[in-house]
PDB file of N, CA and C in Angstrom:
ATOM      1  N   UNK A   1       0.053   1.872 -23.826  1.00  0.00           N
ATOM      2  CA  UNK A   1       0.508   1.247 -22.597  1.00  0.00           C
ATOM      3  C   UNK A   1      -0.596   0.315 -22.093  1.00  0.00           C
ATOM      4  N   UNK A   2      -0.304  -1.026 -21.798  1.00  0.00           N
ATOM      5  CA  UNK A   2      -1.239  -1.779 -21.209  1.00  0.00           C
ATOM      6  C   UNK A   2      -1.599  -1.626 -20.166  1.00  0.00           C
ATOM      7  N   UNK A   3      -2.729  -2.017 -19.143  1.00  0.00           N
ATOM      8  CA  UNK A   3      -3.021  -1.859 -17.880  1.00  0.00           C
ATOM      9  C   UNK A   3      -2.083  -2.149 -17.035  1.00  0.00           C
ATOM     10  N   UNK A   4      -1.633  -3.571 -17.446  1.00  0.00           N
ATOM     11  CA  UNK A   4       0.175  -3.916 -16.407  1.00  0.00           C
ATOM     12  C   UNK A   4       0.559  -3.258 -16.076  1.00  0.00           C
ATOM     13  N   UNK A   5       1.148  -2.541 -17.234  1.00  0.00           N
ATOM     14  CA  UNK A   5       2.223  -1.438 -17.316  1.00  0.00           C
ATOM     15  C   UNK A   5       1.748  -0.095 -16.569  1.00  0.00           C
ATOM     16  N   UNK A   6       0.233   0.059 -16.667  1.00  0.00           N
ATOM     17  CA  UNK A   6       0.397   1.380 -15.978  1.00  0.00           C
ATOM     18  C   UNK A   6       0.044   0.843 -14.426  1.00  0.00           C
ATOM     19  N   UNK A   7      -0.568   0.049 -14.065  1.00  0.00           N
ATOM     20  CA  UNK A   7      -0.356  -0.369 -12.918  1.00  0.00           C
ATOM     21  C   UNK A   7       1.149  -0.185 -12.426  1.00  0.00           C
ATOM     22  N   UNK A   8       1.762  -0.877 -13.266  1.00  0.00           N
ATOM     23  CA  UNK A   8       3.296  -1.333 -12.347  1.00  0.00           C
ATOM     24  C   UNK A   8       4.217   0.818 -12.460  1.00  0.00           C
ATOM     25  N   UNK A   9       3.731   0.969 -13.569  1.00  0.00           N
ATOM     26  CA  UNK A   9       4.149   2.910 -13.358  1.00  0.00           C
ATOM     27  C   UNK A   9       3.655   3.323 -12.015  1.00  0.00           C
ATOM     28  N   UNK A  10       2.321   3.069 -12.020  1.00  0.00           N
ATOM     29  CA  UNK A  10       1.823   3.836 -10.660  1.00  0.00           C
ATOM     30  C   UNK A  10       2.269   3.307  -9.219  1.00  0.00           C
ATOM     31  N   UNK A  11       2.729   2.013  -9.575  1.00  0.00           N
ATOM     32  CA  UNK A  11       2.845   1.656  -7.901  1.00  0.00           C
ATOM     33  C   UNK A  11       4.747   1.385  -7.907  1.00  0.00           C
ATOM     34  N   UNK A  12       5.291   1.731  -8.854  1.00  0.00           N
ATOM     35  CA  UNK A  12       7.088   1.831  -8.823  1.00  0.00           C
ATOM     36  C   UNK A  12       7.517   3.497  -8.928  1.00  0.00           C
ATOM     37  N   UNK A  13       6.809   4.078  -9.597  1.00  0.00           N
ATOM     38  CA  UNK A  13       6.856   5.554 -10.245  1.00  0.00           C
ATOM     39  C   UNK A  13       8.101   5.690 -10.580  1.00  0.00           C
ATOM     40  N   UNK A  14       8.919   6.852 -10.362  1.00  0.00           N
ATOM     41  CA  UNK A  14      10.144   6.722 -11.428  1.00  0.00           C
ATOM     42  C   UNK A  14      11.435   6.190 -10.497  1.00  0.00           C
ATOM     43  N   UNK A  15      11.159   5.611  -9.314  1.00  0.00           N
ATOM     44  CA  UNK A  15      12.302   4.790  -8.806  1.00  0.00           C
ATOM     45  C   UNK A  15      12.894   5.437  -7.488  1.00  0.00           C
ATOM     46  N   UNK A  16      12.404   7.258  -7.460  1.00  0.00           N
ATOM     47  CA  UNK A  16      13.217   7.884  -6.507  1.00  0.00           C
ATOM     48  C   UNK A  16      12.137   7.578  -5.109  1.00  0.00           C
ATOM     49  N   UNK A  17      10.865   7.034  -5.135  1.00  0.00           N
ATOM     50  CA  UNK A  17      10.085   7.591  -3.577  1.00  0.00           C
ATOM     51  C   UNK A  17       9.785   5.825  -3.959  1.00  0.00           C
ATOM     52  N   UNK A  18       9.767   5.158  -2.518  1.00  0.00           N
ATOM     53  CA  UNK A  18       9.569   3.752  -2.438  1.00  0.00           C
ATOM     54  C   UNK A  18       8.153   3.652  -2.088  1.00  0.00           C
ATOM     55  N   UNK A  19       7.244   2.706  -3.099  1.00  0.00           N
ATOM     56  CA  UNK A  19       5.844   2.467  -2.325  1.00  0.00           C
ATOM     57  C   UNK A  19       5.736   2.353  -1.085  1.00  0.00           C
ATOM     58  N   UNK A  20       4.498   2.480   0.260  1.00  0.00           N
ATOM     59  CA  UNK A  20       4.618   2.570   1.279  1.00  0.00           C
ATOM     60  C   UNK A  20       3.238   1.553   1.535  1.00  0.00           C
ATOM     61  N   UNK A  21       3.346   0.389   2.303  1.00  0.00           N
ATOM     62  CA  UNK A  21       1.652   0.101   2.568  1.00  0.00           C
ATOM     63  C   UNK A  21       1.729   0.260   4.459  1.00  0.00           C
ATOM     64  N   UNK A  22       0.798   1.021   4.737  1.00  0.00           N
ATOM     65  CA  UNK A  22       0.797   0.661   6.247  1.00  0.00           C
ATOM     66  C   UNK A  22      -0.776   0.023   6.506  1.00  0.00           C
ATOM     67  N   UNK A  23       0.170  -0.634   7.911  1.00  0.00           N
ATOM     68  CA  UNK A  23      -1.476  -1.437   8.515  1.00  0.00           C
ATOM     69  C   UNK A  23      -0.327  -1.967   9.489  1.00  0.00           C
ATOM     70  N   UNK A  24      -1.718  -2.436  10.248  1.00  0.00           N
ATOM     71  CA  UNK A  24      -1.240  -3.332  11.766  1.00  0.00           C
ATOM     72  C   UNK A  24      -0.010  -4.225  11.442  1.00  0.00           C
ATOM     73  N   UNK A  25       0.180  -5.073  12.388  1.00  0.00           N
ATOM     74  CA  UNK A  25       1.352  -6.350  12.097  1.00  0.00           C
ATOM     75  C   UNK A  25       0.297  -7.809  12.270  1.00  0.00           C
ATOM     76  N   UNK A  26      -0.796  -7.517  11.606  1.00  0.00           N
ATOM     77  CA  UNK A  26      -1.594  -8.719  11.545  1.00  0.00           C
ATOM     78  C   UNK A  26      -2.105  -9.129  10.174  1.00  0.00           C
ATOM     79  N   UNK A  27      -2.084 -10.450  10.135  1.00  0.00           N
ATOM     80  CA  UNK A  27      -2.607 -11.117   8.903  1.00  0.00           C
ATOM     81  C   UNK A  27      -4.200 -10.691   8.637  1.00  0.00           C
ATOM     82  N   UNK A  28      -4.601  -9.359   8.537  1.00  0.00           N
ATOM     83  CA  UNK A  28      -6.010  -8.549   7.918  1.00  0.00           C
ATOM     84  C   UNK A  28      -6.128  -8.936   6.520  1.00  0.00           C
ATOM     85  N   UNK A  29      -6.959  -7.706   6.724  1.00  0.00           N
ATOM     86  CA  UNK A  29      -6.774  -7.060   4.700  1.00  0.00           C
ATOM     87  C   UNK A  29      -5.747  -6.860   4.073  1.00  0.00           C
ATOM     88  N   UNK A  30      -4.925  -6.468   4.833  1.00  0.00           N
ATOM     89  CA  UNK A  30      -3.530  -5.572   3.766  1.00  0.00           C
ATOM     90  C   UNK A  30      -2.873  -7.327   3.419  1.00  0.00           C
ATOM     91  N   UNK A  31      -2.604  -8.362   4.309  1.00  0.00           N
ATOM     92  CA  UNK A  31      -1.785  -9.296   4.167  1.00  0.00           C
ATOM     93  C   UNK A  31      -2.300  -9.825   2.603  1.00  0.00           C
ATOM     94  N   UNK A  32      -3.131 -10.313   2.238  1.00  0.00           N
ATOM     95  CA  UNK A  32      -3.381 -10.362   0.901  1.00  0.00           C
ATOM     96  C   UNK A  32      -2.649  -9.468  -0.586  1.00  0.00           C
ATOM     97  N   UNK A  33      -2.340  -7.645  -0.137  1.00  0.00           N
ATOM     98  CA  UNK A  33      -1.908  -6.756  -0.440  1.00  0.00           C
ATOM     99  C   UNK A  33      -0.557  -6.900  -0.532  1.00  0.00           C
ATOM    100  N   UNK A  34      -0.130  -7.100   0.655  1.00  0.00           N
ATOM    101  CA  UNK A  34       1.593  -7.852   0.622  1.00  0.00           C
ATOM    102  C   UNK A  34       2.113  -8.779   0.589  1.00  0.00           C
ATOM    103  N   UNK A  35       1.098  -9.688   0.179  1.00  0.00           N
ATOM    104  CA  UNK A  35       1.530 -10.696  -0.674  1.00  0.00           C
ATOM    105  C   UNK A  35       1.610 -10.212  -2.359  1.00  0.00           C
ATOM    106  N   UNK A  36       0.357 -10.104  -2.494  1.00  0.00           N
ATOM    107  CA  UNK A  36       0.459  -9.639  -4.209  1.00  0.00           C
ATOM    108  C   UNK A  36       1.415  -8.802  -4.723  1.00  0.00           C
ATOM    109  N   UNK A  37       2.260  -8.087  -3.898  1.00  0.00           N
ATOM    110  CA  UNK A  37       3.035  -7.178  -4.363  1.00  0.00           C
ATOM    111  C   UNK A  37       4.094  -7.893  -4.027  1.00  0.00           C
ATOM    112  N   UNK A  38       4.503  -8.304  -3.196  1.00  0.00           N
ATOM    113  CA  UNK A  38       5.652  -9.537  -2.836  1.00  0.00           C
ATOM    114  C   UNK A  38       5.716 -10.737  -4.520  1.00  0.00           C
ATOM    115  N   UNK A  39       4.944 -11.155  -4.564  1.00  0.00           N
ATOM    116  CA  UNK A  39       4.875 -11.825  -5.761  1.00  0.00           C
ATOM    117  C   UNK A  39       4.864 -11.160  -7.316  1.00  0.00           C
ATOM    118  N   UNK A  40       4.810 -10.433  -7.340  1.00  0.00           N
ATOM    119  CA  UNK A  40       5.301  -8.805  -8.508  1.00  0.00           C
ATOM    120  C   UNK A  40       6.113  -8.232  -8.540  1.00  0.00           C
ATOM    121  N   UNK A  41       6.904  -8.994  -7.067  1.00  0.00           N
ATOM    122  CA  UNK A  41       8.233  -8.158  -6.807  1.00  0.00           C
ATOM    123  C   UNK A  41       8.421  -6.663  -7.037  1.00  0.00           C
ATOM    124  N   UNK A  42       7.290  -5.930  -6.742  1.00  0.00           N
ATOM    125  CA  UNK A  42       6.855  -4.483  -6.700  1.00  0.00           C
ATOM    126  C   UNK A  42       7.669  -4.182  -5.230  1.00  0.00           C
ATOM    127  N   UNK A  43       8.840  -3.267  -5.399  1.00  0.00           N
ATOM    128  CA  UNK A  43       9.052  -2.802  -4.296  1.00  0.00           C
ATOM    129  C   UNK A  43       8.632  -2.065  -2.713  1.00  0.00           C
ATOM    130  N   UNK A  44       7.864  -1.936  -1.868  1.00  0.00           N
ATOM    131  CA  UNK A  44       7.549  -1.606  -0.900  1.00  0.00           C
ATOM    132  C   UNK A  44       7.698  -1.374   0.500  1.00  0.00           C
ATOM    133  N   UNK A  45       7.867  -0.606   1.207  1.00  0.00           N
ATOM    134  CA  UNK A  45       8.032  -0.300   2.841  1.00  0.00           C
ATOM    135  C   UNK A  45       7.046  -1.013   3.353  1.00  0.00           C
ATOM    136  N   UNK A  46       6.972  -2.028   4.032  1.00  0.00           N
ATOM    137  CA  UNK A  46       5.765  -2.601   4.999  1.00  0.00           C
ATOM    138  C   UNK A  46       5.757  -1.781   6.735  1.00  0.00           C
ATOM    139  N   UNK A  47       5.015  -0.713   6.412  1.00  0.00           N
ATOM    140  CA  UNK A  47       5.351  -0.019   7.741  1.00  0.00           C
ATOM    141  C   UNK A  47       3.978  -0.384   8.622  1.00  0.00           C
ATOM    142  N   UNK A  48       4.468  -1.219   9.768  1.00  0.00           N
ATOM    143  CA  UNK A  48       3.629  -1.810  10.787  1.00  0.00           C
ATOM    144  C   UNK A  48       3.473  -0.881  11.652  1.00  0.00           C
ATOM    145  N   UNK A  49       1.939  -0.496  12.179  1.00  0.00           N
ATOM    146  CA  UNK A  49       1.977   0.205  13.535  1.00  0.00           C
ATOM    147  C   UNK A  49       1.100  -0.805  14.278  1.00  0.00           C
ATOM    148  N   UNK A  50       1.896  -0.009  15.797  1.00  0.00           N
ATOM    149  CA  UNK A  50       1.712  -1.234  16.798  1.00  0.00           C
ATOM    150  C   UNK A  50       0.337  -0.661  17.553  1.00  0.00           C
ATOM    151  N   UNK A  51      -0.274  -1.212  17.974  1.00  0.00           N
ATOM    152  CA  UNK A  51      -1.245  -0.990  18.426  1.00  0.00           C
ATOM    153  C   UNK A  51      -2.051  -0.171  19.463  1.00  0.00           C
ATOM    154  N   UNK A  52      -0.563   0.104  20.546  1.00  0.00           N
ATOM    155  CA  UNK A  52      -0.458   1.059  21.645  1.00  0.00           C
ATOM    156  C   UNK A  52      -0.327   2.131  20.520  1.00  0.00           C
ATOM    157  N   UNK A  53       0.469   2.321  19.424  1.00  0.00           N
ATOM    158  CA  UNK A  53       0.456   3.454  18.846  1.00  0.00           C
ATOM    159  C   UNK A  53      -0.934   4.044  17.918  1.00  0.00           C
ATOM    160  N   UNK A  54      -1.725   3.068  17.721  1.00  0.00           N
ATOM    161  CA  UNK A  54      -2.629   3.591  16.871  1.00  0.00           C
ATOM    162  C   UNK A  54      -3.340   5.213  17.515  1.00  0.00           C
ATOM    163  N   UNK A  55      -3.355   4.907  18.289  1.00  0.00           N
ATOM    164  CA  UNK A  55      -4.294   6.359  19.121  1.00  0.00           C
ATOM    165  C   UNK A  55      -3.441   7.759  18.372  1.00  0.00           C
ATOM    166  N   UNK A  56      -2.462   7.372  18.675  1.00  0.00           N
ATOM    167  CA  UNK A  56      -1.845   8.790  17.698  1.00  0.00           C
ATOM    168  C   UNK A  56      -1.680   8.670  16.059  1.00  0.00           C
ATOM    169  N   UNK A  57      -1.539   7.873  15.879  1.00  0.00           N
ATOM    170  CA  UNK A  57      -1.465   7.871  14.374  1.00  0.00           C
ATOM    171  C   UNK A  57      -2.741   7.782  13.650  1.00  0.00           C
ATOM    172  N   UNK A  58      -3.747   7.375  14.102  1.00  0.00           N
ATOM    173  CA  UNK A  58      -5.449   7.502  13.837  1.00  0.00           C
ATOM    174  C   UNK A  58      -5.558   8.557  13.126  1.00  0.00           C
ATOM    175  N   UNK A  59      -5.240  10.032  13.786  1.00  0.00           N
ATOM    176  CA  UNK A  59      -5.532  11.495  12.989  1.00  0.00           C
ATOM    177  C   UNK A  59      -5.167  11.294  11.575  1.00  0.00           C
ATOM    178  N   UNK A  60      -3.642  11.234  11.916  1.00  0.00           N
ATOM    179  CA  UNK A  60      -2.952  11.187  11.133  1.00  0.00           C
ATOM    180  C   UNK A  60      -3.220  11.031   9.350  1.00  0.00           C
ATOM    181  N   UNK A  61      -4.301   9.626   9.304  1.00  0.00           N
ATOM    182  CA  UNK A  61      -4.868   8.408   8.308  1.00  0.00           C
ATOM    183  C   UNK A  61      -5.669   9.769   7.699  1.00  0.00           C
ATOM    184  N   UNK A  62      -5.463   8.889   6.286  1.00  0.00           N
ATOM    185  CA  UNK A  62      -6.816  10.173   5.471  1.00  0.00           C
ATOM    186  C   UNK A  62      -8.415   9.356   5.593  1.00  0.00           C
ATOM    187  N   UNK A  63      -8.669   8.666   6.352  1.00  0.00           N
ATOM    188  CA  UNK A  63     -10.538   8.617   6.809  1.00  0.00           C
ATOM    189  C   UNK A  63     -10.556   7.775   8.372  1.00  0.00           C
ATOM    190  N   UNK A  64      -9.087   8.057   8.599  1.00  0.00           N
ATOM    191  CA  UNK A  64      -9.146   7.372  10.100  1.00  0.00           C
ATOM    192  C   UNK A  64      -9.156   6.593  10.713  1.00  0.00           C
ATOM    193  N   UNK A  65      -8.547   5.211   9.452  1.00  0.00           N
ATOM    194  CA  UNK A  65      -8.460   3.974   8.988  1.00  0.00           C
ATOM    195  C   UNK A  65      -7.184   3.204   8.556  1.00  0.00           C
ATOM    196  N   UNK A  66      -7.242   2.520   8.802  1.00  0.00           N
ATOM    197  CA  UNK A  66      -5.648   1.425   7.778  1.00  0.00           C
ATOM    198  C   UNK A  66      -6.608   0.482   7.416  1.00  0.00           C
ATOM    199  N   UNK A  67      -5.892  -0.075   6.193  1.00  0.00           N
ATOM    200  CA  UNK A  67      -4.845   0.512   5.535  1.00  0.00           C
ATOM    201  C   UNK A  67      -4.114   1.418   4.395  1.00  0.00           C
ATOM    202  N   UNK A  68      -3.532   1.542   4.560  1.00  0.00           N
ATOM    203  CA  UNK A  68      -3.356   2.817   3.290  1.00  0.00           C
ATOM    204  C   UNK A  68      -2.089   2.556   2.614  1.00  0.00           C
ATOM    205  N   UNK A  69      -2.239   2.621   1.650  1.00  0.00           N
ATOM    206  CA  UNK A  69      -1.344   2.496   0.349  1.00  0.00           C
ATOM    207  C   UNK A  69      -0.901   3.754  -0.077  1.00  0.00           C
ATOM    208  N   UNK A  70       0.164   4.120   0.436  1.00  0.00           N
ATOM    209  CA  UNK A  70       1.080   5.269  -0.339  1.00  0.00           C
ATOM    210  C   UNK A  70       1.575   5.273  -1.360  1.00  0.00           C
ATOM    211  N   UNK A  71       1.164   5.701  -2.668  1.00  0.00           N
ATOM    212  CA  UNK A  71       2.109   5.438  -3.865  1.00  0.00           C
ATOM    213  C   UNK A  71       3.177   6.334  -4.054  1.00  0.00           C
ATOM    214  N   UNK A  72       4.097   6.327  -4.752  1.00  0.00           N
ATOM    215  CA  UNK A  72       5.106   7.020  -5.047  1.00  0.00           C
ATOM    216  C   UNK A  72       5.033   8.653  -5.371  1.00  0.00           C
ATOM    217  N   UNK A  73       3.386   8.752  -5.662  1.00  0.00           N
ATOM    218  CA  UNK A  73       2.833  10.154  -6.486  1.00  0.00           C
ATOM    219  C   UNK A  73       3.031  10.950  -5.352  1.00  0.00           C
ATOM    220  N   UNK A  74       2.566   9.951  -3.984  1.00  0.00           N
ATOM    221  CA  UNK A  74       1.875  10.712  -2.822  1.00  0.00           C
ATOM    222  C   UNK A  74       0.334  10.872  -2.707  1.00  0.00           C
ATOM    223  N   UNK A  75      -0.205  10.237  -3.542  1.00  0.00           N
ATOM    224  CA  UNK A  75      -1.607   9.595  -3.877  1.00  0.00           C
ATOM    225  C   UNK A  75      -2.104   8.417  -2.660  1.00  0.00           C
ATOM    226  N   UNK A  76      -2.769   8.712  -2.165  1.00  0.00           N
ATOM    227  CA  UNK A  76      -3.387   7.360  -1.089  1.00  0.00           C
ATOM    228  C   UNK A  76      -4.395   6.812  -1.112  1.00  0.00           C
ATOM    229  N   UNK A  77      -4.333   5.356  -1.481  1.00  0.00           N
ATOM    230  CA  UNK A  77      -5.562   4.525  -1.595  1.00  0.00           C
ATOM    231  C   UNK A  77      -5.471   3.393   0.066  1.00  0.00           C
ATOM    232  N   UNK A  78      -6.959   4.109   0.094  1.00  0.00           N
ATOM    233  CA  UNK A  78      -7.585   3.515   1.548  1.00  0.00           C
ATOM    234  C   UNK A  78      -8.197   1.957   1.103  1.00  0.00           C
ATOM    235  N   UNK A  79      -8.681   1.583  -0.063  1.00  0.00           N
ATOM    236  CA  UNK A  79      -9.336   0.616  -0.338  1.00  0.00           C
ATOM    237  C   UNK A  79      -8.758  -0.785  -0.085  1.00  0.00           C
ATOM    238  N   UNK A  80      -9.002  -1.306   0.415  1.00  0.00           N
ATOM    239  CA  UNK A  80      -7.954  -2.455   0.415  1.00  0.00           C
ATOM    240  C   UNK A  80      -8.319  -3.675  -1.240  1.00  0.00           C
ATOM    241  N   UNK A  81      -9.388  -3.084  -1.447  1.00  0.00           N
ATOM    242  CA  UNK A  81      -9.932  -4.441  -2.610  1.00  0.00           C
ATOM    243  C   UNK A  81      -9.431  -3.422  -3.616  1.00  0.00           C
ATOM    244  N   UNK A  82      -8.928  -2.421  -3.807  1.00  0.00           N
ATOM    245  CA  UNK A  82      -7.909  -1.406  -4.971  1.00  0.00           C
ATOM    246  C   UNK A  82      -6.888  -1.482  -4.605  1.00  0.00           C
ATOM    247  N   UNK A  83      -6.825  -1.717  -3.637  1.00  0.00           N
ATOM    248  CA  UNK A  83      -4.776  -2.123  -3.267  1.00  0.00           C
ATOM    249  C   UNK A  83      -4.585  -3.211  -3.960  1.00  0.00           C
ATOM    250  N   UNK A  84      -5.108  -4.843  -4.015  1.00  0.00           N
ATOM    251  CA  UNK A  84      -5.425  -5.435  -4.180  1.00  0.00           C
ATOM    252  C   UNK A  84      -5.280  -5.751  -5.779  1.00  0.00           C
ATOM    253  N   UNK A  85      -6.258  -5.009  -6.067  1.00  0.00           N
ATOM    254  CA  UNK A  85      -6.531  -4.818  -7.754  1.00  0.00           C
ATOM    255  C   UNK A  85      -5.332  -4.643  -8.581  1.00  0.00           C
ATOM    256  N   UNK A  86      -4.732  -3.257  -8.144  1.00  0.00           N
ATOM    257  CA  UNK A  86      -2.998  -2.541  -8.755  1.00  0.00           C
ATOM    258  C   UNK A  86      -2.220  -3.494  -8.379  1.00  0.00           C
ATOM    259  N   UNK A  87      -2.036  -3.820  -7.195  1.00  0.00           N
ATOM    260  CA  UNK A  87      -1.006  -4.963  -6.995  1.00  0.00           C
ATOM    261  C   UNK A  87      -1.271  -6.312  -8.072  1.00  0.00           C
ATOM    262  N   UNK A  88      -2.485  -7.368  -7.989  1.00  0.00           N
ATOM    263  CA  UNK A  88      -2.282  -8.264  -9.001  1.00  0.00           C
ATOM    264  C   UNK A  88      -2.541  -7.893 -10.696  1.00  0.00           C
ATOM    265  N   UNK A  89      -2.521  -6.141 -10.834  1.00  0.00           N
ATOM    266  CA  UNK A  89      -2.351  -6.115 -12.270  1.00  0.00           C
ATOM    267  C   UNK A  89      -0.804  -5.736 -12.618  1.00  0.00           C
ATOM    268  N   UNK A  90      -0.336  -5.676 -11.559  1.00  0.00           N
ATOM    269  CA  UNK A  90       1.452  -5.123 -11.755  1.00  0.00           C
ATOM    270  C   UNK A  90       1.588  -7.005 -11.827  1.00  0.00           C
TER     271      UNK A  90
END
């Protein structure tokens, strides 16, 4: 299996749980992220939190941070330059 390919396995998985990226509703880090996956036509939830909401959803984050990349495994990558990476190798 080529890197593509396991890229595009890990971030589609077998079709039943939809990738998830969350982050703000601002052109940050992640916007780079959803683009590259937009252009891979890699399926994804763009779930925006609003900003009054961050205070509660803060805990929530696995280091207390956005953005986070939910993959299908249930695996979460905080990195945005590895979000990044999987997305333009899919």
């Amino acid at each position: 299996m080529s890197s593509s390919e396991a890229a595009r396995k890990l971030l589609v998985g077998d079709g039943t749980t939809k990738l998830k990226l969350e982050y703000f509703n601002i052109e940050g880090v992640a916007e780079q992220v959803r683009i590259a996956l937009t252009i891979a036509e890699v399926p994804f939830d763009d779930i925006t939190v609003a900003f009054p909401d961050w205070a509660a959803k803060k805990p929530t984050t696995k280091h207390g941070q956005l953005p986070e990349l939910i993959l299908p495994s249930g695996k979460i990558v905080t990195d945005s330059m590895a979000m990044l990476r999987l997305a333009g190798e899919a």
